[in-house]
N, C-alpha and C. Protein backbone atom coordinates (compact mmCIF):
# COMPACT_ATOMS: atom_id res chain seq x y z
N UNK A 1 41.60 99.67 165.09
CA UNK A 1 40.45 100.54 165.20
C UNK A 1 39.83 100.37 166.58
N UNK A 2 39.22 101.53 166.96
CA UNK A 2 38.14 101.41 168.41
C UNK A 2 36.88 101.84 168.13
N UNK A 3 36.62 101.35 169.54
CA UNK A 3 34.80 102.17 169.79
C UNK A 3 35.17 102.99 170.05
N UNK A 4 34.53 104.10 169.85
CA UNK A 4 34.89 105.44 170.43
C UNK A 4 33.58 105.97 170.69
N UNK A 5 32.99 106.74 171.63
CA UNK A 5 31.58 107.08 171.47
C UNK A 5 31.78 108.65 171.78
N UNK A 6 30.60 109.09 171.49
CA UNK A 6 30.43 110.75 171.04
C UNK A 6 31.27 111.67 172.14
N UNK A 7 31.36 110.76 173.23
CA UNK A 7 32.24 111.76 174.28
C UNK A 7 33.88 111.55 174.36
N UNK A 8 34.36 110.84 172.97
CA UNK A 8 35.68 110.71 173.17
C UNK A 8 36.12 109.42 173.91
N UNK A 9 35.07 109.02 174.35
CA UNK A 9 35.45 107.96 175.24
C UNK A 9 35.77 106.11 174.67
N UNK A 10 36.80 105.66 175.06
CA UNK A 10 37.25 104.64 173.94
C UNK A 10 36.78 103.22 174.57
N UNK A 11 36.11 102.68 174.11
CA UNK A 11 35.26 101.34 174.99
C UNK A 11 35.55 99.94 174.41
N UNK A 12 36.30 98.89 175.44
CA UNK A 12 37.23 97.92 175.84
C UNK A 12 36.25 97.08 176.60
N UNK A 13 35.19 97.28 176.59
CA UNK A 13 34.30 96.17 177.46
C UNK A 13 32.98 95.87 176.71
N UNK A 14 32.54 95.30 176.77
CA UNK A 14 31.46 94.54 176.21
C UNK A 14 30.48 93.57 176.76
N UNK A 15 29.42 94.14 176.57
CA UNK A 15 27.91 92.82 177.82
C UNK A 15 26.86 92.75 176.93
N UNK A 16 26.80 91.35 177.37
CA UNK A 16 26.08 90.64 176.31
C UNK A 16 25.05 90.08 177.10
N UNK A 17 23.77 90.28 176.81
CA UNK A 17 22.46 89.52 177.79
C UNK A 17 22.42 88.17 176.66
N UNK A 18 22.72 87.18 177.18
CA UNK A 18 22.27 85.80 177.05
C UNK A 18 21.24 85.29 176.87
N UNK A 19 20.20 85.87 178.09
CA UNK A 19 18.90 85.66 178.11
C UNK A 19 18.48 86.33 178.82
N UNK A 20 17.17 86.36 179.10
CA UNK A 20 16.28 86.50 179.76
C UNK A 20 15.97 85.95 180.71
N UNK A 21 16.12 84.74 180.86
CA UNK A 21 15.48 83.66 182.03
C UNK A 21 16.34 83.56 183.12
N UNK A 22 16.09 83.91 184.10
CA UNK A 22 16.47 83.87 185.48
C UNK A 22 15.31 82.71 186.31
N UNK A 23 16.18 81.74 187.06
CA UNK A 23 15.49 81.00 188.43
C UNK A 23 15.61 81.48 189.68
N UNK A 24 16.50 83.07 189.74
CA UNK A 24 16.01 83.56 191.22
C UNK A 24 14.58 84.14 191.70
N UNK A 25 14.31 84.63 190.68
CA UNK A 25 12.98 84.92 191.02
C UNK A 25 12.97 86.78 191.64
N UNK A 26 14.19 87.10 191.67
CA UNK A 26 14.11 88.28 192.18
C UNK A 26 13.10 89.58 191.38
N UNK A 27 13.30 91.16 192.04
CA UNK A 27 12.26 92.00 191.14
C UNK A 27 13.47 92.26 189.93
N UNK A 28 14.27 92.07 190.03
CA UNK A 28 14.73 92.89 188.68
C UNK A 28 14.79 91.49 187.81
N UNK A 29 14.67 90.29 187.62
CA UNK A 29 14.19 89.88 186.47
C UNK A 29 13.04 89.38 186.33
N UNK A 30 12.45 89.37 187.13
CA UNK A 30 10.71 88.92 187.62
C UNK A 30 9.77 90.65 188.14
N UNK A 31 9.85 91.63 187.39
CA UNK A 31 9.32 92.69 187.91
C UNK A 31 7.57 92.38 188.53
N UNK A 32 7.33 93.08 188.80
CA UNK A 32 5.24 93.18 189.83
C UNK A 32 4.86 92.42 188.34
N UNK A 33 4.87 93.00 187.47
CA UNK A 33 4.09 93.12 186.45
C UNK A 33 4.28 92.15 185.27
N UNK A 34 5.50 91.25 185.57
CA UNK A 34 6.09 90.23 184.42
C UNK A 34 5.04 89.18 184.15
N UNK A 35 5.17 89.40 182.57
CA UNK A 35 3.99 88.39 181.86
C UNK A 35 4.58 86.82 181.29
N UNK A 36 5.92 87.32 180.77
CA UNK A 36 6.43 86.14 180.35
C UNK A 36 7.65 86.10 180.00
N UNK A 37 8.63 85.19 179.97
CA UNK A 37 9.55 85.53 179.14
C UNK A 37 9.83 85.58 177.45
N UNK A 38 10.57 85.81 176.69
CA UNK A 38 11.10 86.49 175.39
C UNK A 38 10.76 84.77 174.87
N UNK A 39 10.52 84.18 173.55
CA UNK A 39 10.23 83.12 172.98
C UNK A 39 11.71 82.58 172.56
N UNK A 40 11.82 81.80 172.56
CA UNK A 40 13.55 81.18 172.49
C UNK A 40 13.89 81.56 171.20
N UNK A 41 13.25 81.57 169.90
CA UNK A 41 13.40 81.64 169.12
C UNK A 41 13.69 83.00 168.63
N UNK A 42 13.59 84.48 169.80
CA UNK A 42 13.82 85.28 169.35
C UNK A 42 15.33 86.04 169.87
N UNK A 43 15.70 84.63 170.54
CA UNK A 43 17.34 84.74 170.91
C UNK A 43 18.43 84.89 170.24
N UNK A 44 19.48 85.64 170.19
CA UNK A 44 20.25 84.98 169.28
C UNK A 44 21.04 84.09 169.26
N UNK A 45 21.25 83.27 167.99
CA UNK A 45 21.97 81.71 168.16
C UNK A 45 23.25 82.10 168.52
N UNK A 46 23.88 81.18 168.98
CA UNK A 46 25.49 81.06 169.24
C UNK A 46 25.77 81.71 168.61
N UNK A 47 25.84 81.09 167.47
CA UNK A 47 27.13 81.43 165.80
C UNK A 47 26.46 83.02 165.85
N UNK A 48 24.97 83.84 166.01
CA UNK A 48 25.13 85.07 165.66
C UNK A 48 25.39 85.70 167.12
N UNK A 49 25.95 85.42 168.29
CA UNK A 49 26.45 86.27 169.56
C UNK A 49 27.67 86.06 169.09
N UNK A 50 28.55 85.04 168.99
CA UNK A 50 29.53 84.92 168.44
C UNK A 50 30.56 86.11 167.92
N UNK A 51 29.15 86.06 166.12
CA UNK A 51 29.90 86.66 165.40
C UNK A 51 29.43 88.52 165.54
N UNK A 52 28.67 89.04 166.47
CA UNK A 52 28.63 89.93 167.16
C UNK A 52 29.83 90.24 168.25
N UNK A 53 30.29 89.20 168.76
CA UNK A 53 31.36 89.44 169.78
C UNK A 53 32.75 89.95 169.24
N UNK A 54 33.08 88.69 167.83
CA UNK A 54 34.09 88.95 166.77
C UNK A 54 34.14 90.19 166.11
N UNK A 55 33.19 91.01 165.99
CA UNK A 55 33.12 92.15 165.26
C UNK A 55 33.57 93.50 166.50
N UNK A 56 33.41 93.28 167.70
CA UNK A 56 33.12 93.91 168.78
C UNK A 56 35.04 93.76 168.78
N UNK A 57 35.53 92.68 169.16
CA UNK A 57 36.88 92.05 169.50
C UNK A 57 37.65 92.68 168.31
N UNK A 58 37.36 93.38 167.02
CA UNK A 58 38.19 93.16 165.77
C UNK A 58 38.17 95.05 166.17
N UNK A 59 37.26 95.59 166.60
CA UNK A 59 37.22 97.23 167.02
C UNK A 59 37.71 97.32 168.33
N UNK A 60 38.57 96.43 169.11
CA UNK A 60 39.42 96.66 170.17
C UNK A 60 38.60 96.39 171.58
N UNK A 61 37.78 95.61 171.64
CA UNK A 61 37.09 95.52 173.07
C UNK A 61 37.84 94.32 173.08
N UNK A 62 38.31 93.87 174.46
CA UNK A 62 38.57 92.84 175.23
C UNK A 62 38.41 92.27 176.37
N UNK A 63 37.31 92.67 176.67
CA UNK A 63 36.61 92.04 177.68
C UNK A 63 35.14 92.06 177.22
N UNK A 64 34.55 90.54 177.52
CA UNK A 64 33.73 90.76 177.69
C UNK A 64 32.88 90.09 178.57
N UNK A 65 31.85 90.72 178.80
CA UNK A 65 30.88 90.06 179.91
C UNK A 65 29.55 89.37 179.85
N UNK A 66 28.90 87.99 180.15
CA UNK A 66 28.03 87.22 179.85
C UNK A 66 26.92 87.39 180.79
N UNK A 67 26.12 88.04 180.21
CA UNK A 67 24.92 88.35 181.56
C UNK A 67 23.54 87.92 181.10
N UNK A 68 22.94 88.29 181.96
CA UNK A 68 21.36 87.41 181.71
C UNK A 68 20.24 88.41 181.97
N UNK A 69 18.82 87.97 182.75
CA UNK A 69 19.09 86.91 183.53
C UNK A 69 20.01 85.88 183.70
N UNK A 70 20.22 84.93 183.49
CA UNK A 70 21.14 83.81 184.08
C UNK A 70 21.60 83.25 183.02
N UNK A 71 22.96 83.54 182.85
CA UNK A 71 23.25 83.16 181.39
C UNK A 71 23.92 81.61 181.24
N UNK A 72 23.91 80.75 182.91
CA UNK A 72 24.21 79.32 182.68
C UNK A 72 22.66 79.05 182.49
N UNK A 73 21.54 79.80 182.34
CA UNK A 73 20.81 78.73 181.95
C UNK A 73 20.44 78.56 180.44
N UNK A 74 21.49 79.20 179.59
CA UNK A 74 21.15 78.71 178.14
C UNK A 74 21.75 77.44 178.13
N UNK A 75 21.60 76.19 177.36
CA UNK A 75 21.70 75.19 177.10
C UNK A 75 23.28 74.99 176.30
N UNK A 76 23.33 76.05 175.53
CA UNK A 76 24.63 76.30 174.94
C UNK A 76 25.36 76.96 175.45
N UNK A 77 25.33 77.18 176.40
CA UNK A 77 26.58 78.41 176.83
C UNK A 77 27.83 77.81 177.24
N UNK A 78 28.48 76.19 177.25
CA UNK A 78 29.55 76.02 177.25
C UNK A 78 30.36 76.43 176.07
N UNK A 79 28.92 76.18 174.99
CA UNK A 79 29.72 76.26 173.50
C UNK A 79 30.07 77.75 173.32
N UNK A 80 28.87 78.59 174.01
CA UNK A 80 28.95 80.17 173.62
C UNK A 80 30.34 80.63 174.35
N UNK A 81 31.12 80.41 175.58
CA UNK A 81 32.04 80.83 176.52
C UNK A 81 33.43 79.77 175.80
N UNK A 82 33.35 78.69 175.37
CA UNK A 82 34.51 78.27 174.71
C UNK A 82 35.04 79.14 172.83
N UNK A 83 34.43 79.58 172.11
CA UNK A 83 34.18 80.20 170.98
C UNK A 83 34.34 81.06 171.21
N UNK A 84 34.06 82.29 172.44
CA UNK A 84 34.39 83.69 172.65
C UNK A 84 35.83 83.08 172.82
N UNK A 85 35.96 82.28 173.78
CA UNK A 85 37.38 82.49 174.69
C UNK A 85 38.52 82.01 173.11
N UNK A 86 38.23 81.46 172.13
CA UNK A 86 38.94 81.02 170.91
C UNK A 86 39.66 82.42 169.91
N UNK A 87 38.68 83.39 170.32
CA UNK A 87 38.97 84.66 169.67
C UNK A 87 40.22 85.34 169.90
């Protein structure tokens, strides 16, 4: 089975925001107006990016991409990038 989206078009890639938290400081994750970042707790855990990725991987995407802000700064992300790569 695939993604397929309304224009026929069959989608093999996949991006996943990690987080939020960036230490560059630049405007696109620090905009004029940024109040704070997202509460950790409203992240999702490993096991549910995971099993979002697995569901993504089982409809034919194979690639996918780990983005952020800065997605080495989750604490888990050796575990999150070894578990994708197991799929």
């Amino acid at each position: 089975m695939s993604l397929i989206d309304t224009y026929g078009r069959v989608h093999r890639d996949l991006r996943v925001s990690l987080t939020d938290r960036c230490s560059l400081r630049c405007t696109y994750c620090m905009p004029f107006n940024f109040d704070k970042w997202l509460p950790s707790e409203t992240l999702l855990t490993a096991t549910e990016l995971v099993k979002v990725i697995e569901i993504a991987v089982s409809q034919g995407v194979t690639e996918v991409r780990l983005t952020g802000g800065e997605p080495l700064l989750r604490p888990d992300i050796v575990e999150i990038v070894s578990r994708i790569n197991a799929l």
